[in-house]
PDB file of N, CA and C in Angstrom:
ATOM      1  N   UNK A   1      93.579 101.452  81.650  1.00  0.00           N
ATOM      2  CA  UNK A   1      92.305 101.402  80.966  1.00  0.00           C
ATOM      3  C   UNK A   1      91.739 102.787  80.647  1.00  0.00           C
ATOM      4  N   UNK A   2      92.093 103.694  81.545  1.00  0.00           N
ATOM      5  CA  UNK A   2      91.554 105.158  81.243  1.00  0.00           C
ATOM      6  C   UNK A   2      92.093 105.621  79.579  1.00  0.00           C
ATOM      7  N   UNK A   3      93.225 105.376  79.450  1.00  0.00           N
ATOM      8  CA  UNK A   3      93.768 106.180  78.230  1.00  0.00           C
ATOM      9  C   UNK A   3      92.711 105.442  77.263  1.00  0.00           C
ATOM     10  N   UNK A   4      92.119 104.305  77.025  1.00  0.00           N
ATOM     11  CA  UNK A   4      91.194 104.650  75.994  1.00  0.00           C
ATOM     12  C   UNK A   4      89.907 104.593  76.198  1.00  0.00           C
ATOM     13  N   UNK A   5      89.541 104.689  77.345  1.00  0.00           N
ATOM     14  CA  UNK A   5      87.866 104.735  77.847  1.00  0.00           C
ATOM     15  C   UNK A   5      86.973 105.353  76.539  1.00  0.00           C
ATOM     16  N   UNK A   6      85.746 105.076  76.468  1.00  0.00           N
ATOM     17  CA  UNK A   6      85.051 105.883  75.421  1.00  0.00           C
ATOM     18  C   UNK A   6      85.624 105.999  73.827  1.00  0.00           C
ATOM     19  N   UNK A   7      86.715 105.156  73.516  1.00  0.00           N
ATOM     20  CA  UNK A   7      87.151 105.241  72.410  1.00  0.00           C
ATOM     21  C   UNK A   7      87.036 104.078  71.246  1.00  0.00           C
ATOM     22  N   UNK A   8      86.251 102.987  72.085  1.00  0.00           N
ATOM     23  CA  UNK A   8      86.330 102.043  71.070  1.00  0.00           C
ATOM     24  C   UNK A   8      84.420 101.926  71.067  1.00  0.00           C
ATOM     25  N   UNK A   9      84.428 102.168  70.019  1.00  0.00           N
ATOM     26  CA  UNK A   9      83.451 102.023  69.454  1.00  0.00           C
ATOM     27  C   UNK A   9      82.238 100.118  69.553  1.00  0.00           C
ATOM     28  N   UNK A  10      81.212 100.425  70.295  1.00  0.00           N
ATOM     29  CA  UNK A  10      80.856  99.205  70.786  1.00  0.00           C
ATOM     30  C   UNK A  10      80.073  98.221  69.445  1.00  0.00           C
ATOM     31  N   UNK A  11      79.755  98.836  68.866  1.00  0.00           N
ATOM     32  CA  UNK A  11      78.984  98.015  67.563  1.00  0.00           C
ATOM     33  C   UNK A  11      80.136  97.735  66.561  1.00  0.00           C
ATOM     34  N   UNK A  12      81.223  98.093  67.047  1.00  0.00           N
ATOM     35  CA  UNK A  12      81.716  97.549  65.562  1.00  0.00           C
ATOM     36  C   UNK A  12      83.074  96.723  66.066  1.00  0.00           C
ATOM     37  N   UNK A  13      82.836  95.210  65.650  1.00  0.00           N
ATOM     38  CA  UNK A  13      83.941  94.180  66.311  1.00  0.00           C
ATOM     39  C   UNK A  13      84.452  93.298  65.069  1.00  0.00           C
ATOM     40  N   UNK A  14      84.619  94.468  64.071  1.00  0.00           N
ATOM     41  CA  UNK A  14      85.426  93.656  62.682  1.00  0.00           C
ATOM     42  C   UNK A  14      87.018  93.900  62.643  1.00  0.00           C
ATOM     43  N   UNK A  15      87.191  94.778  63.455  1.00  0.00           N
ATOM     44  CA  UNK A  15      88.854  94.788  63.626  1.00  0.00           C
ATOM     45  C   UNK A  15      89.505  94.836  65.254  1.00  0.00           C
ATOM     46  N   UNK A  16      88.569  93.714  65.832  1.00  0.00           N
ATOM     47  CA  UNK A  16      89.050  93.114  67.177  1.00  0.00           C
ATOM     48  C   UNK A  16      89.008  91.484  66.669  1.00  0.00           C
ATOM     49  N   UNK A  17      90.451  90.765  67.891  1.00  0.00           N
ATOM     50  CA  UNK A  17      90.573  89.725  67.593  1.00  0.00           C
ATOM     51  C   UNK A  17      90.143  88.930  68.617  1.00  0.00           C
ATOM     52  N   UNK A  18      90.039  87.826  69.186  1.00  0.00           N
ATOM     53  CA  UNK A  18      89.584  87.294  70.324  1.00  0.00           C
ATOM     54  C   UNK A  18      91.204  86.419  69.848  1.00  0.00           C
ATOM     55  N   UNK A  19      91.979  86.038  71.460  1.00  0.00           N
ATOM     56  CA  UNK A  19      92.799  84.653  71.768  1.00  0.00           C
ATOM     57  C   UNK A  19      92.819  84.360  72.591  1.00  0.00           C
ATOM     58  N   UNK A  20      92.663  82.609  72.651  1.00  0.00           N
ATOM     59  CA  UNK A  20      92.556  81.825  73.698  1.00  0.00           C
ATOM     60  C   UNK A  20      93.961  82.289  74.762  1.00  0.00           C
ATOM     61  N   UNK A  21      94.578  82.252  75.737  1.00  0.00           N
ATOM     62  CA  UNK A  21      95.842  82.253  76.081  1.00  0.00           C
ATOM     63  C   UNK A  21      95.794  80.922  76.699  1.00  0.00           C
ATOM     64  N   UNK A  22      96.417  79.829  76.285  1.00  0.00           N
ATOM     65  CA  UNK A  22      96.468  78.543  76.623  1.00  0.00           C
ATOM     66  C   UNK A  22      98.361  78.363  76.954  1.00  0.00           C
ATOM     67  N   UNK A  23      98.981  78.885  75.993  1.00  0.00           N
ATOM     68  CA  UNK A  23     100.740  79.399  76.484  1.00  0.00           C
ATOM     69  C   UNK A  23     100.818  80.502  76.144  1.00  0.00           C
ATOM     70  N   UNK A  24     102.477  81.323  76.536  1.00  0.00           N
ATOM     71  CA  UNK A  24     101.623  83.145  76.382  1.00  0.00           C
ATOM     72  C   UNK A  24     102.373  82.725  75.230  1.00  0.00           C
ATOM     73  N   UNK A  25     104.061  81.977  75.086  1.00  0.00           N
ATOM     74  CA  UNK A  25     104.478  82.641  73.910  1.00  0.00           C
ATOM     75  C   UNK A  25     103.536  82.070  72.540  1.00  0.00           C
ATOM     76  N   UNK A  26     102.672  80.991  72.698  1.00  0.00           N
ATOM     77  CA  UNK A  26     101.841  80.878  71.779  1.00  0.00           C
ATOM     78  C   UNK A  26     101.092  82.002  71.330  1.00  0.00           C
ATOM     79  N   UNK A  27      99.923  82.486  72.398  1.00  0.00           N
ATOM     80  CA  UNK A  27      99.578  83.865  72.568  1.00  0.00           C
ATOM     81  C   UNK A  27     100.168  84.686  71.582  1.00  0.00           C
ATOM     82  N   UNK A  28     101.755  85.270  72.400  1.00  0.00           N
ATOM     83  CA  UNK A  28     102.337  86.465  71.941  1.00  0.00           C
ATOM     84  C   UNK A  28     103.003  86.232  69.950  1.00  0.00           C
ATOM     85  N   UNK A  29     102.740  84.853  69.818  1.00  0.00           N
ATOM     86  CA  UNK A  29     102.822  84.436  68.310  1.00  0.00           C
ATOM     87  C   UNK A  29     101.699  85.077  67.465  1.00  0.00           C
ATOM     88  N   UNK A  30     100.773  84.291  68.384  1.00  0.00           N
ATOM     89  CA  UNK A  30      99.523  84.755  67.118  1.00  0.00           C
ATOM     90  C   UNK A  30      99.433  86.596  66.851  1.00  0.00           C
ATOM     91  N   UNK A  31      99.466  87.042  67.897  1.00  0.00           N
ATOM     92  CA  UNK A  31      98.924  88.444  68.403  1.00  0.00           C
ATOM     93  C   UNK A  31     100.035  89.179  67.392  1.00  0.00           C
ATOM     94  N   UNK A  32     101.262  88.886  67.819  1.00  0.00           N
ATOM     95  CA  UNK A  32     102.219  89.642  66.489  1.00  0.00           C
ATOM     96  C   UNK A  32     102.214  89.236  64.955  1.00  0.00           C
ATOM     97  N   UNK A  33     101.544  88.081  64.390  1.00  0.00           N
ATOM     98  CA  UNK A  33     100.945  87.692  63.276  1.00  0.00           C
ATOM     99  C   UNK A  33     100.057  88.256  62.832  1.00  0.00           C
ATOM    100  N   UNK A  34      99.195  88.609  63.396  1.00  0.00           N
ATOM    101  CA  UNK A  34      98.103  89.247  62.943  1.00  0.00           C
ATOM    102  C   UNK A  34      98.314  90.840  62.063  1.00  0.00           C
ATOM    103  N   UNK A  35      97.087  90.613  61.265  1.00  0.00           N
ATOM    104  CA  UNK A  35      96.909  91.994  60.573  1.00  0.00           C
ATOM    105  C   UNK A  35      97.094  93.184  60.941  1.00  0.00           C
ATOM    106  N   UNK A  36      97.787  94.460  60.574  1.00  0.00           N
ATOM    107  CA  UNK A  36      97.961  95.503  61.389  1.00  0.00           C
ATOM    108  C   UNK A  36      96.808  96.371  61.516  1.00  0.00           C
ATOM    109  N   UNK A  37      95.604  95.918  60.470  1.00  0.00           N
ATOM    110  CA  UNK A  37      94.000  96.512  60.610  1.00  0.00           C
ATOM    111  C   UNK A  37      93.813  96.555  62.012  1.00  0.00           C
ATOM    112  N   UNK A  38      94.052  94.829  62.469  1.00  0.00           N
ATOM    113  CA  UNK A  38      93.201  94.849  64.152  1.00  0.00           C
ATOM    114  C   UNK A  38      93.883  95.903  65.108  1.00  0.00           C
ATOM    115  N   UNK A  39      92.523  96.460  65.508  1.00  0.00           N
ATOM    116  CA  UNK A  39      92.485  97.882  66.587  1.00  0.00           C
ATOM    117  C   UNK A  39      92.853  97.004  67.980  1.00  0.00           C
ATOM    118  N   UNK A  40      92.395  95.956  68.743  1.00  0.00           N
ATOM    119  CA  UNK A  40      92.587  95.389  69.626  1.00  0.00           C
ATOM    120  C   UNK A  40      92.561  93.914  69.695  1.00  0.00           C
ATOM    121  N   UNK A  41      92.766  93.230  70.795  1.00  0.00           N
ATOM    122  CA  UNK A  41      92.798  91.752  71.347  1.00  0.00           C
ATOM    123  C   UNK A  41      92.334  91.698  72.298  1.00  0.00           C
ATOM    124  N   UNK A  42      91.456  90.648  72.497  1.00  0.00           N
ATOM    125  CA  UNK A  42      90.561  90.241  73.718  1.00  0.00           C
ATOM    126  C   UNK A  42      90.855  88.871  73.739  1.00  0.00           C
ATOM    127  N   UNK A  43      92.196  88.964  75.088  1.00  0.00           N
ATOM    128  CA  UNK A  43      92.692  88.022  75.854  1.00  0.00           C
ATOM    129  C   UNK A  43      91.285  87.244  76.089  1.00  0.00           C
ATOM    130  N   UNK A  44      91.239  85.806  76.531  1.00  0.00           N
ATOM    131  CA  UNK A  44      90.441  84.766  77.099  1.00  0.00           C
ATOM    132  C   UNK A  44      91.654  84.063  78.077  1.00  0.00           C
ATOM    133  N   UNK A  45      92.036  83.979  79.146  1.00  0.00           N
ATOM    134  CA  UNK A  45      92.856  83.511  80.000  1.00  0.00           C
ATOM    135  C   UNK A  45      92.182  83.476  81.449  1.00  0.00           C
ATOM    136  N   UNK A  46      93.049  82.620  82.215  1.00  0.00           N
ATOM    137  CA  UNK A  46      92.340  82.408  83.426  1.00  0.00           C
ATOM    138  C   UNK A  46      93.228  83.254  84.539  1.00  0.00           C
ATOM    139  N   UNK A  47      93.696  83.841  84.288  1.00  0.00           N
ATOM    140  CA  UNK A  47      94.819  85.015  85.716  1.00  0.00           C
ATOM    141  C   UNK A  47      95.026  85.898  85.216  1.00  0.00           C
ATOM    142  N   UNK A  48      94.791  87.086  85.764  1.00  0.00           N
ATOM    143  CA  UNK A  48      95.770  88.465  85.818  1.00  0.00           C
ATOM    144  C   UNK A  48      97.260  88.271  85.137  1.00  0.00           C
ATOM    145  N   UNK A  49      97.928  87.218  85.248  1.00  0.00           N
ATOM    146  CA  UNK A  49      98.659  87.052  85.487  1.00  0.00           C
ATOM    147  C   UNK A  49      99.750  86.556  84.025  1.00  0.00           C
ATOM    148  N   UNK A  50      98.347  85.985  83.938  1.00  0.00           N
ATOM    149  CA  UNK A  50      98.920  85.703  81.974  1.00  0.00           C
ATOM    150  C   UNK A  50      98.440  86.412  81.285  1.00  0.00           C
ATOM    151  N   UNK A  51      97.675  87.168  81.058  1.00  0.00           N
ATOM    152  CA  UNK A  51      97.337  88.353  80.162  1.00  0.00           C
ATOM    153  C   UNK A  51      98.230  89.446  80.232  1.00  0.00           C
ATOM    154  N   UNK A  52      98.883  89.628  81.806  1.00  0.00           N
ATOM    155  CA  UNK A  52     100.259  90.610  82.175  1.00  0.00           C
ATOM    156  C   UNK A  52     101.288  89.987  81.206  1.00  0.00           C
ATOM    157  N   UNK A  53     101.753  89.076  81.325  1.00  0.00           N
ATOM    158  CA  UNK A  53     102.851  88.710  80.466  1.00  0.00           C
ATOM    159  C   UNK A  53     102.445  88.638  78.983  1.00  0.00           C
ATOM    160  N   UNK A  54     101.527  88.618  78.561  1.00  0.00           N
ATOM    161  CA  UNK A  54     101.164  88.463  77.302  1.00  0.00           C
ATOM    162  C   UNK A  54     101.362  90.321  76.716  1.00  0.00           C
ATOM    163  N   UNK A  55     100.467  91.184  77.192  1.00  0.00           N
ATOM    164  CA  UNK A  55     100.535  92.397  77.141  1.00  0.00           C
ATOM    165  C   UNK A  55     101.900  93.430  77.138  1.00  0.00           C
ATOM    166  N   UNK A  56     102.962  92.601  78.020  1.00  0.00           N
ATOM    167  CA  UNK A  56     103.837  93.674  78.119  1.00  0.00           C
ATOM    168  C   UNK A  56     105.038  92.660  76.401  1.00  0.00           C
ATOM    169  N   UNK A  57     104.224  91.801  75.924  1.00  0.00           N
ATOM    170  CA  UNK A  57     105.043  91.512  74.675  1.00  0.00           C
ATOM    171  C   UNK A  57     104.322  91.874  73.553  1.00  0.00           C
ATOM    172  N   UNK A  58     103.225  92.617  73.205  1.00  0.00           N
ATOM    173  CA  UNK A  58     102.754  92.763  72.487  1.00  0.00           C
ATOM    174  C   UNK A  58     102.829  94.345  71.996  1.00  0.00           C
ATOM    175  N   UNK A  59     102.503  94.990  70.850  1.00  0.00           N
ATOM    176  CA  UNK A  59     102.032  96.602  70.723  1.00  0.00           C
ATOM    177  C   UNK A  59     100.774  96.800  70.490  1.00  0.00           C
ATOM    178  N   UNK A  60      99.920  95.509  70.141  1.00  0.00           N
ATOM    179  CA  UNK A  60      98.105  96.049  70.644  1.00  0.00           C
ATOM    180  C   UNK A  60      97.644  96.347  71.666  1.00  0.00           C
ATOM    181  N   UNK A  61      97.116  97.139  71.771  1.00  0.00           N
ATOM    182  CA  UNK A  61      95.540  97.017  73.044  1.00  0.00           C
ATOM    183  C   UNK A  61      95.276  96.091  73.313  1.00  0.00           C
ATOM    184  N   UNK A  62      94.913  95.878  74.872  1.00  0.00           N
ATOM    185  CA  UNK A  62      94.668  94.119  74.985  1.00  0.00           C
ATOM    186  C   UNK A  62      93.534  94.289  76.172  1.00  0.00           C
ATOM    187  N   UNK A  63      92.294  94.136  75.679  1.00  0.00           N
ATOM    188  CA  UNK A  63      91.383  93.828  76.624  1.00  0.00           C
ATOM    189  C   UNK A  63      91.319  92.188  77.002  1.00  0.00           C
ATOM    190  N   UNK A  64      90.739  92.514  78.533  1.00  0.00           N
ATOM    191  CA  UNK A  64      90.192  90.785  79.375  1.00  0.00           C
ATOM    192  C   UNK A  64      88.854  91.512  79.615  1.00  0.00           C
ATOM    193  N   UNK A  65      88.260  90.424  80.713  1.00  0.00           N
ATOM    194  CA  UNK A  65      87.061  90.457  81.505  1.00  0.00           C
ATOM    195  C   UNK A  65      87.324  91.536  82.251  1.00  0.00           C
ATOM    196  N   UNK A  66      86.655  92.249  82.547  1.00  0.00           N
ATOM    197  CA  UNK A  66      87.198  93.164  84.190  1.00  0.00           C
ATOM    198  C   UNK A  66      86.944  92.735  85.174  1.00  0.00           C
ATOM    199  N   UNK A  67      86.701  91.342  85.522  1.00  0.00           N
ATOM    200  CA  UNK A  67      86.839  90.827  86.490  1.00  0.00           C
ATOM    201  C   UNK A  67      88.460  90.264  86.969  1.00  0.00           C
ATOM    202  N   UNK A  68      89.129  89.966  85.331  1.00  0.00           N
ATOM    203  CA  UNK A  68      90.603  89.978  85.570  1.00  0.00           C
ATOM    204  C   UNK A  68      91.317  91.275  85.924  1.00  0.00           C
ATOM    205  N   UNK A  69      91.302  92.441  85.327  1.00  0.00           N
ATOM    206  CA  UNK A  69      91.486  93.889  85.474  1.00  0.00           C
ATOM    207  C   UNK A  69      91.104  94.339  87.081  1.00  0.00           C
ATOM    208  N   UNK A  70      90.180  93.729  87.445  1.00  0.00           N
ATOM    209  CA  UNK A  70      90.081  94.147  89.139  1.00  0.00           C
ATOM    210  C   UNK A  70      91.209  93.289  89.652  1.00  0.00           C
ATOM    211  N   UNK A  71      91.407  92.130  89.883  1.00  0.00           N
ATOM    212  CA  UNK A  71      93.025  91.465  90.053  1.00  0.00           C
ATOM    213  C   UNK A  71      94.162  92.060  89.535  1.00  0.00           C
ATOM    214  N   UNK A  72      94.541  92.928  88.778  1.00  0.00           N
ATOM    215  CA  UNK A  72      95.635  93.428  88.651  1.00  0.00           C
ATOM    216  C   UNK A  72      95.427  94.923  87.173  1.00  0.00           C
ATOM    217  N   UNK A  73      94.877  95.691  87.760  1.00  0.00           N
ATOM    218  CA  UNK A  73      94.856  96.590  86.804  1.00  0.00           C
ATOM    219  C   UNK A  73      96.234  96.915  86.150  1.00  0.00           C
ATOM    220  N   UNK A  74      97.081  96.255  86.085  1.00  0.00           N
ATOM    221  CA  UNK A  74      97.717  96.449  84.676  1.00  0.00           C
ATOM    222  C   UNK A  74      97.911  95.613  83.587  1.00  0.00           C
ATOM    223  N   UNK A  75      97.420  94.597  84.159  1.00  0.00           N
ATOM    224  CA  UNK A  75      97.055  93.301  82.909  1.00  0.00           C
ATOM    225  C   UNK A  75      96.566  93.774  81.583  1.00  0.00           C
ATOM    226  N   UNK A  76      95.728  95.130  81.499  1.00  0.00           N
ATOM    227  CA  UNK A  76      95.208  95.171  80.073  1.00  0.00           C
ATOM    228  C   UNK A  76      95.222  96.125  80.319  1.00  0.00           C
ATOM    229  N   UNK A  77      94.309  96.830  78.523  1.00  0.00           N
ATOM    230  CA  UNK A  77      94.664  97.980  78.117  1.00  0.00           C
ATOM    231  C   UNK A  77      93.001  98.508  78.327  1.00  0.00           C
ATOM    232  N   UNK A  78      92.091  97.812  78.100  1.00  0.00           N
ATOM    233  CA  UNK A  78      90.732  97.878  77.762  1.00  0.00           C
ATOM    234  C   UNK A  78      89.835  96.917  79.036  1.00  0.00           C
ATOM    235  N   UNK A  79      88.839  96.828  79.397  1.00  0.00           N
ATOM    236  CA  UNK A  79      87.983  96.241  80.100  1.00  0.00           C
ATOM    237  C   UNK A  79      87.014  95.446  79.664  1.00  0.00           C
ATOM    238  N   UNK A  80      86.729  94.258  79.419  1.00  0.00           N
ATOM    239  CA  UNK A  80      85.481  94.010  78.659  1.00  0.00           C
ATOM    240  C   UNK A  80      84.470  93.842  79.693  1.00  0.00           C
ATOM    241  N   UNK A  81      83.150  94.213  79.700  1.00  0.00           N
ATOM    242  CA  UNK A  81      81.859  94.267  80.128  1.00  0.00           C
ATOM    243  C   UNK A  81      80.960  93.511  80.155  1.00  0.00           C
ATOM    244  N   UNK A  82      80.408  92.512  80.469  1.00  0.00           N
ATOM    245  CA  UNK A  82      79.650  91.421  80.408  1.00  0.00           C
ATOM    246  C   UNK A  82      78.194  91.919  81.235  1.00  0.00           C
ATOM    247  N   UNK A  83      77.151  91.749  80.337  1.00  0.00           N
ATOM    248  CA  UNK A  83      75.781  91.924  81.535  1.00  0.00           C
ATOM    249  C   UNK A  83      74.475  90.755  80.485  1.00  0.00           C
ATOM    250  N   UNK A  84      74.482  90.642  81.466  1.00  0.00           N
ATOM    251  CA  UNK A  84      72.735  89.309  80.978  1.00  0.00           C
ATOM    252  C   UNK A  84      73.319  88.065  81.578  1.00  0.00           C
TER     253      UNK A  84
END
């Protein structure tokens, strides 16, 4: 997560994608389909564990919750932040 700390820009979420991870290779379908515009992906999954396997098949940035990222900091690339 360090290599891009401070680099993604918080107001602007027109070239981030959101995916459900419901199967990864479904997942790892959509994520390599996609436009080469999108800067990142923001996994929605329920484990460390599938966002790991999803990530090490992909070449985007792949943010979760950092509540998943505290379970296994190498699951993603990015942290997402939740407050309210």
């Amino acid at each position: 997560p360090d290599a891009v700390r401070g680099r993604i820009p918080v107001v602007d979420g027109a070239r981030r994608v959101v995916v459900d991870v419901h199967d990864i290779d479904t997942a790892v379908e959509t994520i390599t389909g996609l436009d080469r515009a999108v800067e990142l992906v923001e996994l929605v999954c329920r484990t460390p564990e599938d966002a790991h396997a999803v990530r090490r098949r992909v070449d985007l940035p792949i943010a979760v919750d950092a509540t998943l990222l505290a379970g296994n900091p190498q699951c993603a690339d990015i942290a997402v932040l939740r407050c309210g």
